[in-house]
C-alpha atoms as a PDB file:
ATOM      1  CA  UNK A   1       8.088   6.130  -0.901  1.00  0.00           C
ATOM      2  CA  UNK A   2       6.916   2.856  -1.850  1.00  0.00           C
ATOM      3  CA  UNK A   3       8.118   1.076   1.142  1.00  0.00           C
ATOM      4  CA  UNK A   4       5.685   3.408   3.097  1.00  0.00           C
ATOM      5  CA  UNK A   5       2.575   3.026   0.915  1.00  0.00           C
ATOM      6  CA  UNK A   6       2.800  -0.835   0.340  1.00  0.00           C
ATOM      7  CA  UNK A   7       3.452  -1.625   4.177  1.00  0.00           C
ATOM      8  CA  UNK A   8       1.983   1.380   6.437  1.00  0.00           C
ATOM      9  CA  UNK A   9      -1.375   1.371   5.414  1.00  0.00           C
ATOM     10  CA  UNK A  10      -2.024  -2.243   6.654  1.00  0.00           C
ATOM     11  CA  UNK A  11      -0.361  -1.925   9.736  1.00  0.00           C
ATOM     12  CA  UNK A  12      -2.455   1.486  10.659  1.00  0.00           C
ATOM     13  CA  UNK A  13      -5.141  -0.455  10.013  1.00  0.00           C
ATOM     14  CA  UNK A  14      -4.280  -3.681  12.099  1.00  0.00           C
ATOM     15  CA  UNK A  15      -3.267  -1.647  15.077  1.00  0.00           C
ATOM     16  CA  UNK A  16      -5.721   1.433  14.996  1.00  0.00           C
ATOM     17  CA  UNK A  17      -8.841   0.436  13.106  1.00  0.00           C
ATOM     18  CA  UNK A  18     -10.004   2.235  10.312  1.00  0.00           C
ATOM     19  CA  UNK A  19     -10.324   5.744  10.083  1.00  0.00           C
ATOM     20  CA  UNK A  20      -9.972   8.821   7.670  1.00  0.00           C
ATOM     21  CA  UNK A  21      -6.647   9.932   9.246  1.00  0.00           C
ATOM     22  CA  UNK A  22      -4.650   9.057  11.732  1.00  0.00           C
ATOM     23  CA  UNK A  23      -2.799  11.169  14.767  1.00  0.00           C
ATOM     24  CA  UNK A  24       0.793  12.337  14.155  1.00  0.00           C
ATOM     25  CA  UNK A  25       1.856   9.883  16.974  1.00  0.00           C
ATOM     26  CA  UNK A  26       0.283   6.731  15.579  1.00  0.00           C
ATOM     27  CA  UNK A  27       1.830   6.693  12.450  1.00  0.00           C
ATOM     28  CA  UNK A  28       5.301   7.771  13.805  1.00  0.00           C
ATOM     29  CA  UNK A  29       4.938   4.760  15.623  1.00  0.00           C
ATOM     30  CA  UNK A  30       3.765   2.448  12.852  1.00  0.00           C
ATOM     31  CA  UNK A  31       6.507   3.984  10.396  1.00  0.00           C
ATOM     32  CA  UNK A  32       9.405   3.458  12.911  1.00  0.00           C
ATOM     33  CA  UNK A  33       8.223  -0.241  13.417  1.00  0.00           C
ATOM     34  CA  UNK A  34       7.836  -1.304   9.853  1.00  0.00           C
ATOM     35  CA  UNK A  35      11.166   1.307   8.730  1.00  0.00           C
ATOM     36  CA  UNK A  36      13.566   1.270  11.161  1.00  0.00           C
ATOM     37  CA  UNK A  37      14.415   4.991  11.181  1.00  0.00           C
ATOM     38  CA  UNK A  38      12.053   8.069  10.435  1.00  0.00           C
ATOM     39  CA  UNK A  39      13.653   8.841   7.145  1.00  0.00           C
ATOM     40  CA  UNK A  40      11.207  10.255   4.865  1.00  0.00           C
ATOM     41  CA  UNK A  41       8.372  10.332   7.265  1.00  0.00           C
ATOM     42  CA  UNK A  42       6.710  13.608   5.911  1.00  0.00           C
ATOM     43  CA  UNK A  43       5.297  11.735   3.086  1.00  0.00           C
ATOM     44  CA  UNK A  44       3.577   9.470   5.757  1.00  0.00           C
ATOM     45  CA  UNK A  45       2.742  12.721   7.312  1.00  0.00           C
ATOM     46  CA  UNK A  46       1.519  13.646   4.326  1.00  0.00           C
ATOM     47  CA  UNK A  47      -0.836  10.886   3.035  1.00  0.00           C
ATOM     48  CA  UNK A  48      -2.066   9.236   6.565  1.00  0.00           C
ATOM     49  CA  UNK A  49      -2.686  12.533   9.091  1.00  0.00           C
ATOM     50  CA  UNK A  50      -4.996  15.360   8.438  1.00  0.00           C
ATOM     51  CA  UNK A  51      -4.023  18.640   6.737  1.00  0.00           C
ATOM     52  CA  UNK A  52      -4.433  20.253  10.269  1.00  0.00           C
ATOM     53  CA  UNK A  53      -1.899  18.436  11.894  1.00  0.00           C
ATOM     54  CA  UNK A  54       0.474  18.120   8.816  1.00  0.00           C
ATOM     55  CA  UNK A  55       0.325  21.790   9.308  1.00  0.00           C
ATOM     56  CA  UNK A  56       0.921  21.980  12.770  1.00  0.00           C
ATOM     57  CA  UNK A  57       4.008  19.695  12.072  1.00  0.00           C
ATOM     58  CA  UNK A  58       5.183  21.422   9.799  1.00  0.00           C
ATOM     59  CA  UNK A  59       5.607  24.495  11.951  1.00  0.00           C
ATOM     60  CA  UNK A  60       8.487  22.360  13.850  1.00  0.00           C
ATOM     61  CA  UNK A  61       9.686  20.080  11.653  1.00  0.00           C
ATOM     62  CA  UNK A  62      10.608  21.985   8.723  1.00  0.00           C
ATOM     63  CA  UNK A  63       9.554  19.658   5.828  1.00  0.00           C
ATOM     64  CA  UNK A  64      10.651  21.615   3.029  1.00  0.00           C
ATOM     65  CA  UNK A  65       7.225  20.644   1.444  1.00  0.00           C
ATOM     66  CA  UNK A  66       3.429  20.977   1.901  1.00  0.00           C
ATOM     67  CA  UNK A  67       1.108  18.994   2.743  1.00  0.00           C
ATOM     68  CA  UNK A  68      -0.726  19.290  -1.412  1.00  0.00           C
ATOM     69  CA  UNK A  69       3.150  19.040  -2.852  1.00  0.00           C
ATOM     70  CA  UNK A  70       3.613  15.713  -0.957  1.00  0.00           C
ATOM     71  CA  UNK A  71       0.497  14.445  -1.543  1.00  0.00           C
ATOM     72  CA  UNK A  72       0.955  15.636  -5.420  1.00  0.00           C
ATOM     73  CA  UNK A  73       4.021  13.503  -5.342  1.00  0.00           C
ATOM     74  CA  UNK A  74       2.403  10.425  -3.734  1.00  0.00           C
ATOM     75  CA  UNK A  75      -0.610  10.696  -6.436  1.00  0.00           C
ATOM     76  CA  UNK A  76       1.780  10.854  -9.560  1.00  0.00           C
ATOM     77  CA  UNK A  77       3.872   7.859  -8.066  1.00  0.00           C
ATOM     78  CA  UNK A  78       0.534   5.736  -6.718  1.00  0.00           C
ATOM     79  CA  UNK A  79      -2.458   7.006  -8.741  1.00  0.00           C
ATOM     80  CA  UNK A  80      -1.775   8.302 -12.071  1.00  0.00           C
ATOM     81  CA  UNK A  81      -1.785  11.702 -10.751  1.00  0.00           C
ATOM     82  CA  UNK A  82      -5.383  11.896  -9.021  1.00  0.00           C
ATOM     83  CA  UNK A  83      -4.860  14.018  -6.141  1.00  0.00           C
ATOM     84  CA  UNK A  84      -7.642  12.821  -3.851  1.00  0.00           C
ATOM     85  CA  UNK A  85      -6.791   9.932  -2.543  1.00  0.00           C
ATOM     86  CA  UNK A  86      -7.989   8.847   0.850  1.00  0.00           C
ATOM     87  CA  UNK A  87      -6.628   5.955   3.139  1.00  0.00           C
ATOM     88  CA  UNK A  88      -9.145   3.853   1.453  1.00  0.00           C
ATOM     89  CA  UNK A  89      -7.375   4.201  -1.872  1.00  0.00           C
ATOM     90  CA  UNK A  90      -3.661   3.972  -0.118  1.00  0.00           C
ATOM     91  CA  UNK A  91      -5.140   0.876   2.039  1.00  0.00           C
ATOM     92  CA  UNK A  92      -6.271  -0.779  -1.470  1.00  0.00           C
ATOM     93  CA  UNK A  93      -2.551   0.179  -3.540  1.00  0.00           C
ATOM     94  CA  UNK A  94      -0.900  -1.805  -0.668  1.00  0.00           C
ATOM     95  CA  UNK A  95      -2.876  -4.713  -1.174  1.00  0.00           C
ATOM     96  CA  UNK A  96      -2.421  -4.333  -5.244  1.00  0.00           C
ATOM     97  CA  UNK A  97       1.404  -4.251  -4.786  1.00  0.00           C
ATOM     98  CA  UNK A  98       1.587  -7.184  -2.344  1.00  0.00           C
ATOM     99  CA  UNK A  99      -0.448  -9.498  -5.133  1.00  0.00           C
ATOM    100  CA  UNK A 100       1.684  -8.252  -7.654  1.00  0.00           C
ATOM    101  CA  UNK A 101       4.978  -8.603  -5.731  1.00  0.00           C
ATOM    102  CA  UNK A 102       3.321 -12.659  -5.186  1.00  0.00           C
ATOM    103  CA  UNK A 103       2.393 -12.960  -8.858  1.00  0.00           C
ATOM    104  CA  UNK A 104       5.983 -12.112  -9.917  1.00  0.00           C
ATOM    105  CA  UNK A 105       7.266 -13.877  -7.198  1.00  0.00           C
ATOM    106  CA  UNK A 106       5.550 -16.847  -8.472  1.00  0.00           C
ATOM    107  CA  UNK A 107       6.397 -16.294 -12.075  1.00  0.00           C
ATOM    108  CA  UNK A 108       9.784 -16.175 -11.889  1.00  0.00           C
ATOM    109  CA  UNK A 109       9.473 -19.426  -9.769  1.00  0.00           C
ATOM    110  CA  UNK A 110       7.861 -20.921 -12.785  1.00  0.00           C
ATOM    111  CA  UNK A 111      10.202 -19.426 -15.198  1.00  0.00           C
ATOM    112  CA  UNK A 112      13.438 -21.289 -13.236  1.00  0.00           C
ATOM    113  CA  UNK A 113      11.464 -24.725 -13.087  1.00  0.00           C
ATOM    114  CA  UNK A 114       9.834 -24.377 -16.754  1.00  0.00           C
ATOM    115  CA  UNK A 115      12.876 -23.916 -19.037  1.00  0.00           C
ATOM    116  CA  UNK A 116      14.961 -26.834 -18.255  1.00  0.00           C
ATOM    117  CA  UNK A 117      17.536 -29.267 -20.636  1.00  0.00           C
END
C-alpha cells in the first residue's frame, strides 16, 4: 500500500490535473505505469475514485472489501486512523514520504562519511 500512496497521487496529478476523484480508467492507467502489474489496485480504487464507481467496480471485480473497509485501512496506515481523507491529504502524505525518504537518504550518507578512523 505504500508504494501506491507515495507515488500515485503525484502522477494523477501531473497527468490529469487536480480533482476530487478520479475515473476508474485513469488511475488503472497511472497504477499500471508507476506498478507494473494491477496487484492490489482496489486500494487505489479505493482512495482515488468516487464511492459510486468503487461500487460499480465492485459489482465485477469482486474486491473482497468495501469501499469504507479499504479506505479504513488506508487511514490507519496513512493518517492515524482519520477516515476522511481526500486526495488533498493523500497528494500531501506523498510529498511527506518523499522528504523523508531524502532526509534519511541523506543521513545515512552523512553517517558513512562522518564516522571515519
Amino acid at each position: 500500500m505504500e508504494k501506491i500512496v507515495t507515488s500515485i497521487p503525484r502522477q494523477l496529478l501531473s497527468k490529469f490535473d487536480m480533482k476530487n476523484s478520479f475515473s476508474p480508467e485513469e488511475v488503472k492507467r497511472v497504477f499500471v505505469d508507476a506498478l507494473g502489474n494491477d496487484i492490489n489496485i482496489k486500494y487505489a480504487f479505493a482512495m482515488f475514485c468516487s464511492q459510486v464507481d468503487f461500487n460499480e467496480l465492485s459489482e465485477t471485480h469482486q474486491f473482497g472489501s468495501t469501499f469504507s473497509e479499504l479506505r479504513l485501512e488506508v487511514s490507519k496506515k496513512c493518517f492515524e486512523g482519520w477516515p476522511r481523507f481526500n486526495f488533498e491529504s493523500l497528494l500531501s502524505y506523498s510529498k511527506q514520504s518523499t522528504m523523508s525518504g531524502l532526509v534519511n537518504e541523506v543521513t545515512d550518507i552523512g553517517l558513512d562519511f562522518g564516522c571515519g578512523d
